[in-house]
PDB file of N, CA and C in Angstrom:
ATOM      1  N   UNK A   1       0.842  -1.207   0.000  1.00  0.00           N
ATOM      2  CA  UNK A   1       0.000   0.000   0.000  1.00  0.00           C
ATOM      3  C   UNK A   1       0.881   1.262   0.000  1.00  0.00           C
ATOM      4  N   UNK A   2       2.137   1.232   0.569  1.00  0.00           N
ATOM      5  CA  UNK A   2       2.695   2.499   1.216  1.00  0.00           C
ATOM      6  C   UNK A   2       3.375   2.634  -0.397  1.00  0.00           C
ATOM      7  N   UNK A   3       3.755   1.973  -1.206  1.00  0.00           N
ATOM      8  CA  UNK A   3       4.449   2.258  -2.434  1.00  0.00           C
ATOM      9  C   UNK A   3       3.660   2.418  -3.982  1.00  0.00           C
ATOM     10  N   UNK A   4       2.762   2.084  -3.661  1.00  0.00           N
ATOM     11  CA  UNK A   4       1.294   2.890  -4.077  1.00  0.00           C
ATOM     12  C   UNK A   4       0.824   3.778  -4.093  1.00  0.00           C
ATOM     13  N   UNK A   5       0.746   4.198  -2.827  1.00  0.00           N
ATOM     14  CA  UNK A   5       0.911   5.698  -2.475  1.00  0.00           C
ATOM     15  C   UNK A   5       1.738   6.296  -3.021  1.00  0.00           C
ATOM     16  N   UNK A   6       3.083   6.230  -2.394  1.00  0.00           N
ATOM     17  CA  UNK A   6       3.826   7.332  -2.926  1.00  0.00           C
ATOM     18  C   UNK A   6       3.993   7.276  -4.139  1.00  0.00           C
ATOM     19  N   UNK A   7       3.790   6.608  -5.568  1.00  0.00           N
ATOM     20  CA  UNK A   7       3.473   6.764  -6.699  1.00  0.00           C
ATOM     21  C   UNK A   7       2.060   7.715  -7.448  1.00  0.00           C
ATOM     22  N   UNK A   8       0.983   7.344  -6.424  1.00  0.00           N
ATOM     23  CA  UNK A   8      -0.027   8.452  -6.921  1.00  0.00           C
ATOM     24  C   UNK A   8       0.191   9.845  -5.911  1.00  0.00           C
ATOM     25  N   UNK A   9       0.987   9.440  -4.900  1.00  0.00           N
ATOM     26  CA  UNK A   9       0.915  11.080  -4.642  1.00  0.00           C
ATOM     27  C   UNK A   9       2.514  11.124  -4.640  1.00  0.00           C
ATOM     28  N   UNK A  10       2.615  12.492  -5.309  1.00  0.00           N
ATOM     29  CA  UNK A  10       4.085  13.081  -5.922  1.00  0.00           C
ATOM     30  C   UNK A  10       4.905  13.257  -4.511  1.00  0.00           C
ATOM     31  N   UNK A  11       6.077  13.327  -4.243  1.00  0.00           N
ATOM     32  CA  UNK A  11       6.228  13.457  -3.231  1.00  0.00           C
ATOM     33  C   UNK A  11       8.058  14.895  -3.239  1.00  0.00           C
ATOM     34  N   UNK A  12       7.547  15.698  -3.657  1.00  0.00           N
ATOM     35  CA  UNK A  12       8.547  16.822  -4.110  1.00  0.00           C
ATOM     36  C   UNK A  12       8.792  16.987  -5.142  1.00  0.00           C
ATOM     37  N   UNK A  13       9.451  18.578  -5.545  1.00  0.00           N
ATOM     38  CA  UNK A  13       9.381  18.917  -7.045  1.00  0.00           C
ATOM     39  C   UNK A  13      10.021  17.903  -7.881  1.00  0.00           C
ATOM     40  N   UNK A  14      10.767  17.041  -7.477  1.00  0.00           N
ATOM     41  CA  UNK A  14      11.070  15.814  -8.819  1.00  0.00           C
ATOM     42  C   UNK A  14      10.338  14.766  -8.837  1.00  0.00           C
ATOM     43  N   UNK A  15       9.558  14.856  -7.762  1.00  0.00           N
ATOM     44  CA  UNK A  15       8.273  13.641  -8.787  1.00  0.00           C
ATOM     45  C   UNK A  15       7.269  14.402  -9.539  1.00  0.00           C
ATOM     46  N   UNK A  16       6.318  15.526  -9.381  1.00  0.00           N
ATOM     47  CA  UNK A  16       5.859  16.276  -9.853  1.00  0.00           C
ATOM     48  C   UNK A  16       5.963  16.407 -11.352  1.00  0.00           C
ATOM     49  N   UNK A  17       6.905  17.032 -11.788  1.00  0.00           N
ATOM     50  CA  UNK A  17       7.219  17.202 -13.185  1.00  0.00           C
ATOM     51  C   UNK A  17       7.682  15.647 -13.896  1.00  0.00           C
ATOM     52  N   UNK A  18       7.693  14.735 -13.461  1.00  0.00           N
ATOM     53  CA  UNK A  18       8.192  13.419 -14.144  1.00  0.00           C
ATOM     54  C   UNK A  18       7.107  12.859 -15.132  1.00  0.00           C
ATOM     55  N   UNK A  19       5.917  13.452 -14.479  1.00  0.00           N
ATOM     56  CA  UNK A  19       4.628  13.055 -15.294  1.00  0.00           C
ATOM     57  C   UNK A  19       4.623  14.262 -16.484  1.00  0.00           C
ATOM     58  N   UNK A  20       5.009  14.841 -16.334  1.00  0.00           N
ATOM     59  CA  UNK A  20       4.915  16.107 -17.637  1.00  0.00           C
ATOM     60  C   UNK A  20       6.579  16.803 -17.865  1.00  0.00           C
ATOM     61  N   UNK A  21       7.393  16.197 -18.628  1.00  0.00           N
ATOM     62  CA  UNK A  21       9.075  16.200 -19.056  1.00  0.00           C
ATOM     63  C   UNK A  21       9.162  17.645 -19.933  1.00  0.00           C
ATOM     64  N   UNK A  22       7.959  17.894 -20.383  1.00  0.00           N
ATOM     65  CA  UNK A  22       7.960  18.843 -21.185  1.00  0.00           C
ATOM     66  C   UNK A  22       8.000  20.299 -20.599  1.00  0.00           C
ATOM     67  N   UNK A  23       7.088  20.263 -19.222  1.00  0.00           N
ATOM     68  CA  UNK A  23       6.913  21.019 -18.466  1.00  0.00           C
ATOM     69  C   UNK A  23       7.914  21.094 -16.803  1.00  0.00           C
ATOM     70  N   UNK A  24       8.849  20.489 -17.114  1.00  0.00           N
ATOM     71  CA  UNK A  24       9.804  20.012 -16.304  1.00  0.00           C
ATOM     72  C   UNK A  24      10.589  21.635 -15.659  1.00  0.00           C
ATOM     73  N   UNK A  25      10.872  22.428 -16.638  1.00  0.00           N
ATOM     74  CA  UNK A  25      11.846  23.314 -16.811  1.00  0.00           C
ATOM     75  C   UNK A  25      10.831  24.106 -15.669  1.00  0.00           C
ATOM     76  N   UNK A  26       9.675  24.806 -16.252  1.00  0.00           N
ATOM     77  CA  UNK A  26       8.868  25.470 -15.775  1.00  0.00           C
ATOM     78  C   UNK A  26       8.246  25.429 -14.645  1.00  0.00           C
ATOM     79  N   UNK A  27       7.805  24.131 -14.425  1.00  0.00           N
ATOM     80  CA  UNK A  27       7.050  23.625 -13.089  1.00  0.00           C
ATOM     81  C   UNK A  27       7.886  23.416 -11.672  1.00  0.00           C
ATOM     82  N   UNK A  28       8.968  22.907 -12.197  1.00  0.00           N
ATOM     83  CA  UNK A  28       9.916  22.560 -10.977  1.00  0.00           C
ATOM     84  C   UNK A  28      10.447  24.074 -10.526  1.00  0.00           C
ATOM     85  N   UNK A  29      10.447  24.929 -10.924  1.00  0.00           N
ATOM     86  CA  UNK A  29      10.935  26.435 -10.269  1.00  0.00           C
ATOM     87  C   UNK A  29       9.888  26.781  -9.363  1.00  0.00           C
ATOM     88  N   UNK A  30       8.388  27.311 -10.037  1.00  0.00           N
ATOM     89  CA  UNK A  30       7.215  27.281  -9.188  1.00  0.00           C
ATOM     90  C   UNK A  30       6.935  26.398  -8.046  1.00  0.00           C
ATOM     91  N   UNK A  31       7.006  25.218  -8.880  1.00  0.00           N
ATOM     92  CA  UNK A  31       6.150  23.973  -7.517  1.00  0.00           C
ATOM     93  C   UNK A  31       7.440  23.603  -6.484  1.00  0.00           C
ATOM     94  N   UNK A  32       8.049  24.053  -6.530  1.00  0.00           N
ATOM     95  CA  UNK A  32       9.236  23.757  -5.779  1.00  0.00           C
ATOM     96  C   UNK A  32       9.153  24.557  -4.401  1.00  0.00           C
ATOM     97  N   UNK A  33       8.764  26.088  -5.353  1.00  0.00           N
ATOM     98  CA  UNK A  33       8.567  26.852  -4.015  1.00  0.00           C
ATOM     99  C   UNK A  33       6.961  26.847  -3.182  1.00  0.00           C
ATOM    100  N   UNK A  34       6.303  26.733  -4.333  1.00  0.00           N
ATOM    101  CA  UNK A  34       4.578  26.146  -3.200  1.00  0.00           C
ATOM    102  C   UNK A  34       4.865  25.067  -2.611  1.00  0.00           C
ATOM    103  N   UNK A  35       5.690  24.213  -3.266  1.00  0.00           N
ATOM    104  CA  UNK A  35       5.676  22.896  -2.188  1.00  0.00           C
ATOM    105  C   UNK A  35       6.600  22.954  -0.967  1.00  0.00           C
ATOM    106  N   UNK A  36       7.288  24.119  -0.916  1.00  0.00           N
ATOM    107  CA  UNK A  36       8.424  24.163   0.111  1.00  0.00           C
ATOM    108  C   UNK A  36       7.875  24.855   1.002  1.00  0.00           C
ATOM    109  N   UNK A  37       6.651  26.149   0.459  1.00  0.00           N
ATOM    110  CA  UNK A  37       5.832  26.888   1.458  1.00  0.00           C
ATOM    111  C   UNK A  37       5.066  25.997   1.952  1.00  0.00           C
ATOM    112  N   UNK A  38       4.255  25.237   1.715  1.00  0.00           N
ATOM    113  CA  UNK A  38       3.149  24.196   1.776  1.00  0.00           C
ATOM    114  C   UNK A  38       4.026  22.760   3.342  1.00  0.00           C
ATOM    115  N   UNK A  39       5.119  22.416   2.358  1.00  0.00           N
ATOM    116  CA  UNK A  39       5.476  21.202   3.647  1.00  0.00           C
ATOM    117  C   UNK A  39       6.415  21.776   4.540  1.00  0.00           C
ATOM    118  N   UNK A  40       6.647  22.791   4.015  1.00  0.00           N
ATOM    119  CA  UNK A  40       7.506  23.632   5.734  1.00  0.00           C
ATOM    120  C   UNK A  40       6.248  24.265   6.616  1.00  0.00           C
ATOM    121  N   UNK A  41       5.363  24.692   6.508  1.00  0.00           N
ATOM    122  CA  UNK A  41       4.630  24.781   7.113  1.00  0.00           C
ATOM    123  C   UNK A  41       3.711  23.469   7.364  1.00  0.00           C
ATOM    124  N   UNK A  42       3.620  22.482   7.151  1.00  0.00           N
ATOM    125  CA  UNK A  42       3.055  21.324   7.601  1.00  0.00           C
ATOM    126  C   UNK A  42       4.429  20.603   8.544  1.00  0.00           C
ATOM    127  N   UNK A  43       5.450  20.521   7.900  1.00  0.00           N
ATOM    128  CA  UNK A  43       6.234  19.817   8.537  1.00  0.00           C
ATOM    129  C   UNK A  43       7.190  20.692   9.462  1.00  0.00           C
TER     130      UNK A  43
END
């Protein structure tokens, strides 16, 4: 179950963009920093 998971849910900016290579360049600058605002404040 637990590796299941972490396949449908992304788990930082390099899983994120792996599903979209094209959008790799672009997404990983942005989602890098919502996701860093997002799990620093959770974690």
């Amino acid at each position: 179950m637990a590796g299941r998971s972490a396949k449908r849910k992304p788990n930082g900016a390099d899983a994120y963009p792996a599903y979209m290579p094209g959008e790799k360049i672009k997404t990983t600058s942005q989602f890098s920093k919502n996701f860093a605002l997002q799990a620093g404040g959770k974690l």
